[in-house]
Protein backbone atom coordinates (compact mmCIF):
# COMPACT_ATOMS: atom_id res chain seq x y z
CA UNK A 1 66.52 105.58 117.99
CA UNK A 2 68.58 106.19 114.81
CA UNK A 3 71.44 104.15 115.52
CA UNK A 4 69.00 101.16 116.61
CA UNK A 5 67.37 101.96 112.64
CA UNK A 6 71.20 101.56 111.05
CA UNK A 7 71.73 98.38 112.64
CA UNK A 8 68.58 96.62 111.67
CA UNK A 9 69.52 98.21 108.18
CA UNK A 10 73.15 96.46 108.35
CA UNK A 11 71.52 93.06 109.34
CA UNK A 12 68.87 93.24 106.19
CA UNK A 13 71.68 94.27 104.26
CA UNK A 14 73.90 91.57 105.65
CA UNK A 15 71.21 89.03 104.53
CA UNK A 16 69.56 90.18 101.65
CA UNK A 17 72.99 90.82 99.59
CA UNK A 18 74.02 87.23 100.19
CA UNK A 19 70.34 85.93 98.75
CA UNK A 20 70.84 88.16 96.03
CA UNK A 21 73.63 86.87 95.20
CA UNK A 22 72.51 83.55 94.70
CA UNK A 23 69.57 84.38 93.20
CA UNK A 24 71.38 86.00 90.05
CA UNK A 25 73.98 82.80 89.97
CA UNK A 26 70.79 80.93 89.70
CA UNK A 27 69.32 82.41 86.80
CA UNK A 28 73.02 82.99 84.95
CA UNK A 29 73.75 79.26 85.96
CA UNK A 30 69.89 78.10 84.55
CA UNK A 31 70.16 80.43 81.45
CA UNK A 32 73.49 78.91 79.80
CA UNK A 33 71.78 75.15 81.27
CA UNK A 34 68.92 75.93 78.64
CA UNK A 35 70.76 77.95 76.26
CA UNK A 36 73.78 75.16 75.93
CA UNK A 37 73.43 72.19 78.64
CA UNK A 38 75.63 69.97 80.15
CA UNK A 39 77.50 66.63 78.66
CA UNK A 40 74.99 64.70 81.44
CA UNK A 41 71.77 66.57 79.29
CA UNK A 42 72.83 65.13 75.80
CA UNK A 43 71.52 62.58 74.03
CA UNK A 44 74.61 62.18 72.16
CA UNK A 45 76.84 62.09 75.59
CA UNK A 46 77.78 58.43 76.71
């Protein structure tokens, strides 16, 4: 019964690290988009 627990903690861990990840690029990525933006967000860009 135990080992059957560890492995279905390995696969959540397996997936929800991965989504995590992302997640957090997300937000970082989306924070310096509003804080900064991009040449494509300027007015002044041509």
């Amino acid at each position: 019964m135990m080992s059957s627990i560890e492995e279905v903690a390995k696969i959540i861990d397996l997936i929800i690290a991965p989504v995590v990840m992302i997640t957090t690029c997300a937000i970082v990525v989306n924070g310096l988009m509003l804080r900064y933006g991009f040449p494509w967000q300027s007015p002044t860009y041509r």
